[in-house]
C-alpha atoms as a PDB file:
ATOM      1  CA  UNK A   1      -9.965  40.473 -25.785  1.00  0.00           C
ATOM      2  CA  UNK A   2     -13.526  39.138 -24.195  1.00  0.00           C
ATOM      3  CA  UNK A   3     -14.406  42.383 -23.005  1.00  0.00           C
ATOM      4  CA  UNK A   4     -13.555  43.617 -26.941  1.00  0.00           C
ATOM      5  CA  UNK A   5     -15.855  40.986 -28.049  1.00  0.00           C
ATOM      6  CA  UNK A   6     -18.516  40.979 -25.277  1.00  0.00           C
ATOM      7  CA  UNK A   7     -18.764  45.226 -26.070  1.00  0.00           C
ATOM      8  CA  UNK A   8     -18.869  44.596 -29.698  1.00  0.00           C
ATOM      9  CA  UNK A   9     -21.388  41.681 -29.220  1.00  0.00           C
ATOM     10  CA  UNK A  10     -23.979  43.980 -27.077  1.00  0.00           C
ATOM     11  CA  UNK A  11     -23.860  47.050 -29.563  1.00  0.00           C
ATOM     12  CA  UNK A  12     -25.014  44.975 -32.232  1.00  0.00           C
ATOM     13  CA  UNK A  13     -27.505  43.142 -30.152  1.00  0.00           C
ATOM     14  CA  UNK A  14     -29.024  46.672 -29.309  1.00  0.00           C
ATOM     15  CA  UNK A  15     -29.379  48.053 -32.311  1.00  0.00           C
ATOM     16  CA  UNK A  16     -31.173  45.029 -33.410  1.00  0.00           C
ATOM     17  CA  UNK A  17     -33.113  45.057 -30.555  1.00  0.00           C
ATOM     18  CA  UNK A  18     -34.261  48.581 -31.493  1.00  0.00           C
ATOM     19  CA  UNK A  19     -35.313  47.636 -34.855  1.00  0.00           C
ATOM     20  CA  UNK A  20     -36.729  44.477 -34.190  1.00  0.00           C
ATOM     21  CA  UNK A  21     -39.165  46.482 -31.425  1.00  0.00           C
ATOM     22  CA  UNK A  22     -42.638  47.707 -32.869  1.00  0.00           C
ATOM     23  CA  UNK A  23     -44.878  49.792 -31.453  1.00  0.00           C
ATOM     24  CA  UNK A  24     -48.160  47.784 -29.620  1.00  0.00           C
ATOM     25  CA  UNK A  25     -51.301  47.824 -32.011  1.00  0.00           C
ATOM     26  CA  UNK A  26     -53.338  51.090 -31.357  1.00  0.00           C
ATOM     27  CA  UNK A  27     -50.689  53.300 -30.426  1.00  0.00           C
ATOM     28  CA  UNK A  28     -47.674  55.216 -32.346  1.00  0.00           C
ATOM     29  CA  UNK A  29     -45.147  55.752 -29.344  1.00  0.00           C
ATOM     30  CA  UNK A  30     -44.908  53.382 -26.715  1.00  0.00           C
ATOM     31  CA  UNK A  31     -43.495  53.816 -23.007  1.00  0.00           C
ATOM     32  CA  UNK A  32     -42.013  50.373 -24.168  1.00  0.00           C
ATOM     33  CA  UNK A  33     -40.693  51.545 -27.265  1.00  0.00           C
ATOM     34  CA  UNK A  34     -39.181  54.587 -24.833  1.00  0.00           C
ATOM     35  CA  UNK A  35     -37.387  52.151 -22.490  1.00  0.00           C
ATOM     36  CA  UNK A  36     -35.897  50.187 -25.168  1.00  0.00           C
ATOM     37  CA  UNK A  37     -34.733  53.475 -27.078  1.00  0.00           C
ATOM     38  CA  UNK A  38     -32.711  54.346 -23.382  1.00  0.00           C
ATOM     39  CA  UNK A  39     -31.875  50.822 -22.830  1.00  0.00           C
ATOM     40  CA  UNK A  40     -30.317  50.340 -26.051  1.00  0.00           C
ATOM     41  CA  UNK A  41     -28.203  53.837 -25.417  1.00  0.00           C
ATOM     42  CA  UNK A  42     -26.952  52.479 -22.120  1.00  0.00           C
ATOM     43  CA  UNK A  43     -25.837  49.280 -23.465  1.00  0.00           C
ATOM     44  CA  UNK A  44     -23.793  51.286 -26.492  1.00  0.00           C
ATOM     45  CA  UNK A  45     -22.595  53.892 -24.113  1.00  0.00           C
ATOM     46  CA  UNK A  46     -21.219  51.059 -22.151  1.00  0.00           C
ATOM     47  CA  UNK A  47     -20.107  48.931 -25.088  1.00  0.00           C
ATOM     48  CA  UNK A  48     -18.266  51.275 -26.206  1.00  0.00           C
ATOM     49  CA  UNK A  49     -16.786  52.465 -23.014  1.00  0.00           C
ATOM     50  CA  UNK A  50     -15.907  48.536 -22.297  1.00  0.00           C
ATOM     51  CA  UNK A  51     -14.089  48.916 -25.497  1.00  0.00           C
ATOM     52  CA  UNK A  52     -11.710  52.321 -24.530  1.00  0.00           C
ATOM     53  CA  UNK A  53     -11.281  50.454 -21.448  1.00  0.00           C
ATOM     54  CA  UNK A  54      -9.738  47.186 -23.016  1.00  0.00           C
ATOM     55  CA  UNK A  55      -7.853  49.792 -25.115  1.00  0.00           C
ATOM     56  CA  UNK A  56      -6.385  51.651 -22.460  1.00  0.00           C
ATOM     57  CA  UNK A  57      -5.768  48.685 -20.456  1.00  0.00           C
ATOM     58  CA  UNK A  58      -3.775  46.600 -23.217  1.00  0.00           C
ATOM     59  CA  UNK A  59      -1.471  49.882 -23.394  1.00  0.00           C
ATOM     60  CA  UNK A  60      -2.901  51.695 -26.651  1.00  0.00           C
ATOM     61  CA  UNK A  61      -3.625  55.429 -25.899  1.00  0.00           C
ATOM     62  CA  UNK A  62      -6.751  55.906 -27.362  1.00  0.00           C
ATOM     63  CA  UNK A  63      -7.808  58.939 -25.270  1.00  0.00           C
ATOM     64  CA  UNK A  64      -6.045  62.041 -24.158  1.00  0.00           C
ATOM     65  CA  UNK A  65      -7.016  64.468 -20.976  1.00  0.00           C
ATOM     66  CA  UNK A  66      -4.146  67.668 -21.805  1.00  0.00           C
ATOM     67  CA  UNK A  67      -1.260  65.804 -22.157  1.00  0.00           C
ATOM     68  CA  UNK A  68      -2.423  62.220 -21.328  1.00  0.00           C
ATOM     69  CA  UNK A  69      -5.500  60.623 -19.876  1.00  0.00           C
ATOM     70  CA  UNK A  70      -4.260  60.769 -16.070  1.00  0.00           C
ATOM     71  CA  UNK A  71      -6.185  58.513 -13.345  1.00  0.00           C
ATOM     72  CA  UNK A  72      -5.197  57.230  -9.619  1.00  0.00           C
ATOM     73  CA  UNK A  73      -7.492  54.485  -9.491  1.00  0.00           C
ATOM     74  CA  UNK A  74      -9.335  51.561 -11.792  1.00  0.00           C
ATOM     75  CA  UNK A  75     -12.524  53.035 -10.741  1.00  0.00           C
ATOM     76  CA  UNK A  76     -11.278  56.524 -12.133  1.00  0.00           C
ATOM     77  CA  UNK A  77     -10.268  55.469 -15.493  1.00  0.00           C
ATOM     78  CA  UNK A  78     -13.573  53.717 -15.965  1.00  0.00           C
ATOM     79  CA  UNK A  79     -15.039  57.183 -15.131  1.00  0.00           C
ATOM     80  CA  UNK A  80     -13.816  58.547 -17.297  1.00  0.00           C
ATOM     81  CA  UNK A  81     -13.711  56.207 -20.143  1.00  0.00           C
ATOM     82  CA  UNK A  82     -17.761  56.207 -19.419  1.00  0.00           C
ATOM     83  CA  UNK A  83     -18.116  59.741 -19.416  1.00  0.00           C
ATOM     84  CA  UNK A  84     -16.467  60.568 -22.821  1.00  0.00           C
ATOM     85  CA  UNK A  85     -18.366  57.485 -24.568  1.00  0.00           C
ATOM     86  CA  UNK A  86     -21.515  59.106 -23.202  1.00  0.00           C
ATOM     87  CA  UNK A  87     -20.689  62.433 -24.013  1.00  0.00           C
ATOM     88  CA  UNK A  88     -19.876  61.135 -27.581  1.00  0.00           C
ATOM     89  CA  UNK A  89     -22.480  58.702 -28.019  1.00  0.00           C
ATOM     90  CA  UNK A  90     -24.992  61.827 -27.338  1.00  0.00           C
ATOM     91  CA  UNK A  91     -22.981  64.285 -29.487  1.00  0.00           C
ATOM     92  CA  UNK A  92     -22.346  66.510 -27.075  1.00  0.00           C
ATOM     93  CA  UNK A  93     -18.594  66.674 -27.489  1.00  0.00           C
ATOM     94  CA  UNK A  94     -17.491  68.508 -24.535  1.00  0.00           C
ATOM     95  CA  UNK A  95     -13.386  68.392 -25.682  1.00  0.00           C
ATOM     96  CA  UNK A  96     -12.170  68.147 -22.143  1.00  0.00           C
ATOM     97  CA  UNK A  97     -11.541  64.199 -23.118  1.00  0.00           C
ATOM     98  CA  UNK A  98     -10.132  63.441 -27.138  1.00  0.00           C
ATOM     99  CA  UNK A  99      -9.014  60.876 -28.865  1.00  0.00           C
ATOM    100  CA  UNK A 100      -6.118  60.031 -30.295  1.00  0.00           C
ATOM    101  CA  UNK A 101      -5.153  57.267 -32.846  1.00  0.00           C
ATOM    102  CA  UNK A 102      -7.697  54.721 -32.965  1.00  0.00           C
ATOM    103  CA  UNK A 103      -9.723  55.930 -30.824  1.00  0.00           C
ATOM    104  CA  UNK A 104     -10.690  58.785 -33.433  1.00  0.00           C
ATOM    105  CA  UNK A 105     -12.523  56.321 -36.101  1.00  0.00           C
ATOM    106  CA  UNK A 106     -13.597  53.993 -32.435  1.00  0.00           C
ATOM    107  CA  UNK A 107     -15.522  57.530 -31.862  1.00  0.00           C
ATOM    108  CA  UNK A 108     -16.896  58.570 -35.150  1.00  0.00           C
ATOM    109  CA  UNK A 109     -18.314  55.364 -35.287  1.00  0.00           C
ATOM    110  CA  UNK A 110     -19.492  55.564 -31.740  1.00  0.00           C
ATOM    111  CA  UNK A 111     -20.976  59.406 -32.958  1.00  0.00           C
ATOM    112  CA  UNK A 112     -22.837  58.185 -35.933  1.00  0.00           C
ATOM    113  CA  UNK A 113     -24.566  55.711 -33.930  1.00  0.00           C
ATOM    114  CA  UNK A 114     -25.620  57.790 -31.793  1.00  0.00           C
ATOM    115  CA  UNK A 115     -26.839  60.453 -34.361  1.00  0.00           C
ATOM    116  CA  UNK A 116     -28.995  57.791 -36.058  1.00  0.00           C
ATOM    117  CA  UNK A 117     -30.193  56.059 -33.276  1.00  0.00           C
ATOM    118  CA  UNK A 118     -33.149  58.664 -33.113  1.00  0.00           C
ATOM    119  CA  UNK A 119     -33.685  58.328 -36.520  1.00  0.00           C
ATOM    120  CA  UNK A 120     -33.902  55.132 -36.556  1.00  0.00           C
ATOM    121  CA  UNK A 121     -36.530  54.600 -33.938  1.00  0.00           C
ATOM    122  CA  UNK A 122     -39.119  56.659 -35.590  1.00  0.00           C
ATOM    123  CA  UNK A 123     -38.292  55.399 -39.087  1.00  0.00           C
ATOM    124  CA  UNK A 124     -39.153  51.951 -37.222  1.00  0.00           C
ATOM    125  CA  UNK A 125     -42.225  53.542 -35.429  1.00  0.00           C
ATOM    126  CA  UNK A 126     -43.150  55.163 -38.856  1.00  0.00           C
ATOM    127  CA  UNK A 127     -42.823  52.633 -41.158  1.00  0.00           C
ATOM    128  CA  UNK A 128     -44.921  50.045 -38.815  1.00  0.00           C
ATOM    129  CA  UNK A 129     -47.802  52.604 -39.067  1.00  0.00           C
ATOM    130  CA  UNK A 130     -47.702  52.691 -42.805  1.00  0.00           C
ATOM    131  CA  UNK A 131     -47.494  49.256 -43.504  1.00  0.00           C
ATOM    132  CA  UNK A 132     -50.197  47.794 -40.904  1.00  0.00           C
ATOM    133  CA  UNK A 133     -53.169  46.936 -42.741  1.00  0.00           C
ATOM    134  CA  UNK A 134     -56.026  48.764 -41.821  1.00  0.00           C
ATOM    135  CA  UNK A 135     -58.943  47.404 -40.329  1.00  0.00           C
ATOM    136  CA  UNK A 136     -62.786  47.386 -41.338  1.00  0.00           C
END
């Protein structure tokens, strides 16, 4: 249940981060700005796979690899648990990995993050442009 928490804790934190991050004066993109925008994908791509991976653990299926999501080790199922929150975070949406039951809404929600993510971060970048005063 901490690792629910502790996932759901640093998605939100990220996102805010992201908004909260303007641009330095004098410039409208920002190697800063840049790093944060990857930063805050990394820590939702791993929020969300700490989340599947509490799932899975506690015994709910929430993913499926053909018949069910099959791995020897610990270190496998977080593999895989990583690679399907990436590959859905950045909409790529491979099918080899799907959800099932939860895990469906878990992943649109994880999708539409990552779909507006970009958007966000030049709305942010934008919108700080138009509303600095100018100067004389």
């Amino acid at each position: 249940m901490f690792i629910i928490i502790a996932a759901l804790t640093g998605i939100v934190m990220s996102l805010f981060l992201l908004l909260k991050n303007q641009p330095p004066e004098g410039r409208r993109i920002s190697l800063r700005n840049f790093i944060v925008l990857v930063l805050v994908y990394a820590t939702v791509m791993t929020g969300f796979g700490a989340l599947y991976l509490s799932l899975e653990l506690l015994g709910l299926s929430v993913l499926l690899e053909g018949e069910e999501l099959k791995y020897e080790s610990f270190p496998h199922l977080v593999e895989d648990v990583m690679y399907f929150s990436a590959v859905t975070l950045l909409t790529v949406g491979y099918g080899d990995i799907i959800p099932q039951g939860i895990g469906r809404w878990i992943a649109m929600v994880q999708a539409l993050i990552g779909y507006l993510l970009p958007a966000a971060f030049v709305v942010t970048t934008v919108f700080y442009r138009e509303t600095k005063p100018e100067r004389l």
